[in-house]
Every structure is written in structure tokens, then in C-alpha cells.
N, C-alpha and C. Protein backbone atom coordinates (compact mmCIF):
# COMPACT_ATOMS: atom_id res chain seq x y z
N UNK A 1 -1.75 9.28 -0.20
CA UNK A 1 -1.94 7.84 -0.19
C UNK A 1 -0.69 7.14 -0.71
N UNK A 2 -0.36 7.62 -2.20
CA UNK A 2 0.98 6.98 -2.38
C UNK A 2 2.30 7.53 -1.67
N UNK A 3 2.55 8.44 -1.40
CA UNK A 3 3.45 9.01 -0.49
C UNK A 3 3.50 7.76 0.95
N UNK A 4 2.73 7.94 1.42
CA UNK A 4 2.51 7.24 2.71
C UNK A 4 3.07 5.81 2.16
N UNK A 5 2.32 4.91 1.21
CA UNK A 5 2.25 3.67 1.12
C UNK A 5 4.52 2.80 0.74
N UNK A 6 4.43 4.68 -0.13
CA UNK A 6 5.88 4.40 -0.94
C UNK A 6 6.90 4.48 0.43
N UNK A 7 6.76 5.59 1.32
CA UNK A 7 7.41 5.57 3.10
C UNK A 7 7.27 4.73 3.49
N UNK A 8 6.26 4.11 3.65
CA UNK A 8 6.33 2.96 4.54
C UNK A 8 7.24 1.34 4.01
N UNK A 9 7.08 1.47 2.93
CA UNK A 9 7.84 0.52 1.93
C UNK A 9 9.58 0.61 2.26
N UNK A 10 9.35 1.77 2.06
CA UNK A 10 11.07 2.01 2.08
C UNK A 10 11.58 2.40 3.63
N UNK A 11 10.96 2.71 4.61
CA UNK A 11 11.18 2.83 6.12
C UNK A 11 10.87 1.34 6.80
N UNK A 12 9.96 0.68 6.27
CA UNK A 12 9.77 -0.93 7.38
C UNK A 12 9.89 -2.01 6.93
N UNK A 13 10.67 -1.89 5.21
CA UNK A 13 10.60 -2.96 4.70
C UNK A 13 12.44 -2.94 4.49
N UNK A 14 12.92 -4.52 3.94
CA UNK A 14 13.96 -4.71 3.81
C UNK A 14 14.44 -4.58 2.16
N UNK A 15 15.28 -3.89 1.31
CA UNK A 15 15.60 -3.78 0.44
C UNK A 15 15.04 -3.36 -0.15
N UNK A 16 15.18 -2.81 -1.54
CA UNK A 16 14.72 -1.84 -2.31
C UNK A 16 12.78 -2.30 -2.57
N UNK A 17 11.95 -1.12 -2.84
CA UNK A 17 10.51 -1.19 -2.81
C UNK A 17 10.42 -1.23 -4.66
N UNK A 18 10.05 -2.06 -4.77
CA UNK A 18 9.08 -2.53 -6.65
C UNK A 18 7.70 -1.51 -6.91
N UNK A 19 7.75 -0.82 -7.58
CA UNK A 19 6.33 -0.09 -8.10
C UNK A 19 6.62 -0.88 -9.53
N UNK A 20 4.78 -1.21 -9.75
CA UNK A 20 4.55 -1.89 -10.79
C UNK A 20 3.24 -1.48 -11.30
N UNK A 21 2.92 -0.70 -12.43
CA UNK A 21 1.59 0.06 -12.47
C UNK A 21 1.34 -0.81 -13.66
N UNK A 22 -0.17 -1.73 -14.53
CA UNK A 22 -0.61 -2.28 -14.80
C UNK A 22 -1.28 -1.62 -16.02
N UNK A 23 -1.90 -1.45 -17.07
CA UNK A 23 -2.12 -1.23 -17.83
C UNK A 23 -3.59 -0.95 -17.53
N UNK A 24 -4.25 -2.00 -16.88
CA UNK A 24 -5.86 -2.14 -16.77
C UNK A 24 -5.83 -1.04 -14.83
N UNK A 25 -5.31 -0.77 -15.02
CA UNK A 25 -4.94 0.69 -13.46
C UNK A 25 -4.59 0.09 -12.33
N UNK A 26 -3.69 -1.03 -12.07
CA UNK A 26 -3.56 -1.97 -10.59
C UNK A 26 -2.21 -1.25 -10.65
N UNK A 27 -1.93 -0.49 -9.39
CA UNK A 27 -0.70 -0.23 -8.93
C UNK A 27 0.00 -1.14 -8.01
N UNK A 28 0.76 -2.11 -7.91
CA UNK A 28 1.25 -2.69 -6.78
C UNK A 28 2.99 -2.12 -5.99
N UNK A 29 2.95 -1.90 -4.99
CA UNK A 29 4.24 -1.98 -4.83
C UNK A 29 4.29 -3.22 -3.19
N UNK A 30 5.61 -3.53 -3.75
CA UNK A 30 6.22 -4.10 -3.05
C UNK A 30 7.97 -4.27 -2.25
N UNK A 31 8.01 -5.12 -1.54
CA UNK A 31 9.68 -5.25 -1.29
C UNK A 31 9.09 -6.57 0.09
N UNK A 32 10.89 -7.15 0.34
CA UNK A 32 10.92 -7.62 1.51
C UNK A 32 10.98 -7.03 2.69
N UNK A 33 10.22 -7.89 3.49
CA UNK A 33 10.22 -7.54 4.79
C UNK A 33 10.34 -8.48 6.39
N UNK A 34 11.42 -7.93 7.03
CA UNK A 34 11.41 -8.55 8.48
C UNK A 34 10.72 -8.50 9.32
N UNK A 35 10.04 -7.05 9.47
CA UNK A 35 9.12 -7.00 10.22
C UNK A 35 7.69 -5.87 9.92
N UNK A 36 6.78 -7.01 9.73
CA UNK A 36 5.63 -6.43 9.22
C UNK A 36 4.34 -6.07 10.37
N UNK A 37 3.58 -5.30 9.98
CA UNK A 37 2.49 -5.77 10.51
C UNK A 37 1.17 -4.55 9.44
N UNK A 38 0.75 -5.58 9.39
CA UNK A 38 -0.58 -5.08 7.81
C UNK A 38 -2.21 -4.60 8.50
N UNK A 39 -2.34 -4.20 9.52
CA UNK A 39 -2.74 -3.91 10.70
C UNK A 39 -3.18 -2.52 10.14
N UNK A 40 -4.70 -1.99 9.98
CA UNK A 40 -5.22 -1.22 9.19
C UNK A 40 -5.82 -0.10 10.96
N UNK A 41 -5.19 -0.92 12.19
CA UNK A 41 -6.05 0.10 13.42
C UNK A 41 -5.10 0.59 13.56
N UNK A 42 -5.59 1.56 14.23
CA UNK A 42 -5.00 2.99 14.85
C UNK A 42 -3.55 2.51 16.07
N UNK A 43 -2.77 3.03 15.71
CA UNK A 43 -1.49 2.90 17.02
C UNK A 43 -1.00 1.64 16.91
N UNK A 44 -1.13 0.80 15.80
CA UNK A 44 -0.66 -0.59 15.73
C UNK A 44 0.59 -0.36 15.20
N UNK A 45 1.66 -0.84 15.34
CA UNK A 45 2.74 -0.70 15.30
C UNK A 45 3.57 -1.68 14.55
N UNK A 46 5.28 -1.43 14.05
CA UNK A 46 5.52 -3.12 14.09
C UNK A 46 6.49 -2.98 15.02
N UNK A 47 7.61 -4.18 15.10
CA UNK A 47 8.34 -3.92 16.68
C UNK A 47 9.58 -2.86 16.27
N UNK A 48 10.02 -2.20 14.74
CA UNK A 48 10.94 -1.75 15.06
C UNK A 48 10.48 -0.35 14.29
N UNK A 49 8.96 -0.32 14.30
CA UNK A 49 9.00 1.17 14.11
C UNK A 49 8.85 2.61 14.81
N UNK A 50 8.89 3.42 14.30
CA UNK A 50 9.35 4.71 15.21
C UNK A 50 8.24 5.95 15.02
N UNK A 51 7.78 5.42 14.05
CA UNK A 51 6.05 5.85 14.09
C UNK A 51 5.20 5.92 14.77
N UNK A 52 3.82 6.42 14.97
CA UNK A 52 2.70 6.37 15.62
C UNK A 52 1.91 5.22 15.09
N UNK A 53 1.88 4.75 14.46
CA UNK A 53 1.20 3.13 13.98
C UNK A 53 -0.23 3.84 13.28
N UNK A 54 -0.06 5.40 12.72
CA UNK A 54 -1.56 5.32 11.89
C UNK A 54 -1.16 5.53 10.41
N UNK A 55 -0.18 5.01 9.77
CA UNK A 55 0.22 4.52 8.39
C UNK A 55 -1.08 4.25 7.61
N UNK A 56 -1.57 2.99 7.71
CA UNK A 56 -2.00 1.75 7.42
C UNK A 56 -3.79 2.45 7.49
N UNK A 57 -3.70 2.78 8.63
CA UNK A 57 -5.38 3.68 8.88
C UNK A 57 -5.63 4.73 8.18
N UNK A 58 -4.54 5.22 8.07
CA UNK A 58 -5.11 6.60 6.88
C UNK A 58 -5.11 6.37 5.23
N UNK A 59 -3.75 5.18 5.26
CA UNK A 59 -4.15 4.81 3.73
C UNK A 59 -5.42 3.80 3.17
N UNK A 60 -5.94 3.11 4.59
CA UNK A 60 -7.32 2.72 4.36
C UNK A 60 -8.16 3.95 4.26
N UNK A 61 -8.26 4.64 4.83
CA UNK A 61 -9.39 6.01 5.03
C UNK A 61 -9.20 6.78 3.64
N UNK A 62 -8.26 6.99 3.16
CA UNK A 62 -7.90 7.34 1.80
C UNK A 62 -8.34 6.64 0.66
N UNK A 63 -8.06 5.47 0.81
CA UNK A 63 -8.43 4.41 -0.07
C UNK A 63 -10.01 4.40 -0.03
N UNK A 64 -10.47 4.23 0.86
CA UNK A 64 -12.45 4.19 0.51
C UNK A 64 -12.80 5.53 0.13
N UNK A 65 -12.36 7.07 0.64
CA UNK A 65 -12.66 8.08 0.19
C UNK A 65 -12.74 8.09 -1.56
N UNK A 66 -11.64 7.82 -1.90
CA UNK A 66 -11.28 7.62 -2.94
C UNK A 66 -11.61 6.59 -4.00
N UNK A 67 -12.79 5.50 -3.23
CA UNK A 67 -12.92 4.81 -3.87
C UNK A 67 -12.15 3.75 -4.76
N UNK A 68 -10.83 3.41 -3.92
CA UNK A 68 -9.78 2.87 -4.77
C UNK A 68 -9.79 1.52 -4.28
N UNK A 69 -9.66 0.11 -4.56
CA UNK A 69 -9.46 -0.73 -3.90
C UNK A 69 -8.32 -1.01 -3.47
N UNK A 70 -8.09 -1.53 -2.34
CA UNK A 70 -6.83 -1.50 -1.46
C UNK A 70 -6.60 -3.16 -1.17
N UNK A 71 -5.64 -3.91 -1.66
CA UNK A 71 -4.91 -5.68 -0.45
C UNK A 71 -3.88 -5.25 -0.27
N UNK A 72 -3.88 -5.96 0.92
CA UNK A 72 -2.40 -6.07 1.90
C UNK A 72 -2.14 -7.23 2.05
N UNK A 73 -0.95 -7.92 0.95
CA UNK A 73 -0.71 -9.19 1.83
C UNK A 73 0.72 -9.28 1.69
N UNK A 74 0.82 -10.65 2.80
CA UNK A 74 2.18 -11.24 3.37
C UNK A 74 2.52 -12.51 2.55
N UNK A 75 3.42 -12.82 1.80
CA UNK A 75 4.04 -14.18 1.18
C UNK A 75 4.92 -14.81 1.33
N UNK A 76 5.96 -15.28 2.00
CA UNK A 76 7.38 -15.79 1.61
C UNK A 76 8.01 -14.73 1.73
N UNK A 77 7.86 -14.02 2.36
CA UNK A 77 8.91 -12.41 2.76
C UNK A 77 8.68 -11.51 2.17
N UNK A 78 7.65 -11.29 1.32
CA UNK A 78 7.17 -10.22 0.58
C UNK A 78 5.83 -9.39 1.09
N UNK A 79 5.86 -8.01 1.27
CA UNK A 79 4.67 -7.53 1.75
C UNK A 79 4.54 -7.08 0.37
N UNK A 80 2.86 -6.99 -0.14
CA UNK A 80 2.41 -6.70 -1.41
C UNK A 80 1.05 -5.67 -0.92
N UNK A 81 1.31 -4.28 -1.37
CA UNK A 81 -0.22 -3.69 -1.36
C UNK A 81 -0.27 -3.30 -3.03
N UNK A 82 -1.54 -3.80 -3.12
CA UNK A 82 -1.98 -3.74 -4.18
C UNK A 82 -3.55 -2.96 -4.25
N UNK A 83 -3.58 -1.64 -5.41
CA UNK A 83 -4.40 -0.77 -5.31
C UNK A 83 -5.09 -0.46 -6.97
N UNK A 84 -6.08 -0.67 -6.78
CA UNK A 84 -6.71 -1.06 -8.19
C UNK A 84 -7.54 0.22 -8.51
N UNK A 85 -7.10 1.26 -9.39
CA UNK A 85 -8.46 2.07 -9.67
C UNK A 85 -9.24 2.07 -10.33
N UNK A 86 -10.01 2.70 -10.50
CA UNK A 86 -11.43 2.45 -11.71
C UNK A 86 -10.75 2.80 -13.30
N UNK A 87 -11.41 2.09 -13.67
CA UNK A 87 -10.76 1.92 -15.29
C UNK A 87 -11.17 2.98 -15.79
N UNK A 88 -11.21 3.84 -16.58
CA UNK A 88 -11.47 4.83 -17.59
C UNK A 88 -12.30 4.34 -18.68
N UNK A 89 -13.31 4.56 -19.31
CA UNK A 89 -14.29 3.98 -20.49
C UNK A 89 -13.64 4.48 -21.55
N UNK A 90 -13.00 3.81 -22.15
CA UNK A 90 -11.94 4.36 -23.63
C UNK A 90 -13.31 5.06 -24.75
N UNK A 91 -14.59 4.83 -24.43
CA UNK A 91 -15.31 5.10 -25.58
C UNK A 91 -15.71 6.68 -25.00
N UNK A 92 -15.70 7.07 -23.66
CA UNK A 92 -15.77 8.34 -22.99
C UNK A 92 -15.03 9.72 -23.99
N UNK A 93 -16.12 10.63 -24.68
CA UNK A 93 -15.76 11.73 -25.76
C UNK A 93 -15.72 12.82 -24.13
N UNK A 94 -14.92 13.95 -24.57
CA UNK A 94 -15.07 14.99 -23.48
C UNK A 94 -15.89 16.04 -24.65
């Protein structure tokens, strides 16, 4: 899941990719991008990639397996996926 998400960052996006991991478990990474497409179906493509377009579908399919929450968004030239996992119960004894 992160493999995939961190490739795709650094193969379709423009300039260096931001990982930012959160204290309360929100991983976001980000970077700019020219050409996006946040497109979670199968064979969707963007126009200058060289891929099969199932990126985006397997890190969704990963993401619900896993129970992780998954956004994809577009801002002012920034693609942002942001992936939230379940918190840990600090009062949890093993």
C-alpha cells in the first residue's frame, strides 16, 4: 500500500513527495502535480503515464482490507492522499 502510494508520488507527480506521519496515526503524503488523475477504477490512467492505470484500485482494495481510511484530493497543484489508521488504546496491557 505504501510502496505503491510512495511510486506513484514520485513517478506522476512533479517535485519532490512530503511524508508527514501524525501523532494521532494520519499518514499523509504529498507533492505537486501536472498531471493527475485520483481515479480509484481499473485502467484509468493519467495522460503521461506508462502504467496500467490499477495504482489507485489496489491501494483502495488495500485500504478497506485493511481497514485504513483512505482521501484523495486535488488543491492548487497539490495531490494529497491522506490515510488514517486506527489509534491504539494507550490503556491496552499485553
Amino acid at each position: 500500500l505504501l510502496r505503491n502510494l510512495i511510486e506513484n508520488a514520485l513517478d506522476h507527480g512533479a517535485g519532490e513527495a512530503r511524508l508527514r506521519l501524525t501523532p494521532d496515526g494520519v499518514l499523509i503524503i504529498e507533492n505537486s502535480a501536472l498531471d493527475y488523475n485520483l481515479s480509484a477504477a481499473r485502467f484509468v490512467r493519467g495522460k503521461q503515464s506508462t502504467g496500467l492505470g490499477l495504482g489507485l484500485a489496489i491501494v483502495h482494495s488495500l485500504a478497506n482490507m485493511l481497514a485504513i481510511e483512505l482521501s484523495l484530493s486535488y488543491s492548487e497543484g497539490t495531490v494529497k492522499v491522506k490515510l488514517t489508521f486506527e489509534t491504539v488504546n494507550s490503556n491496552y496491557v499485553q
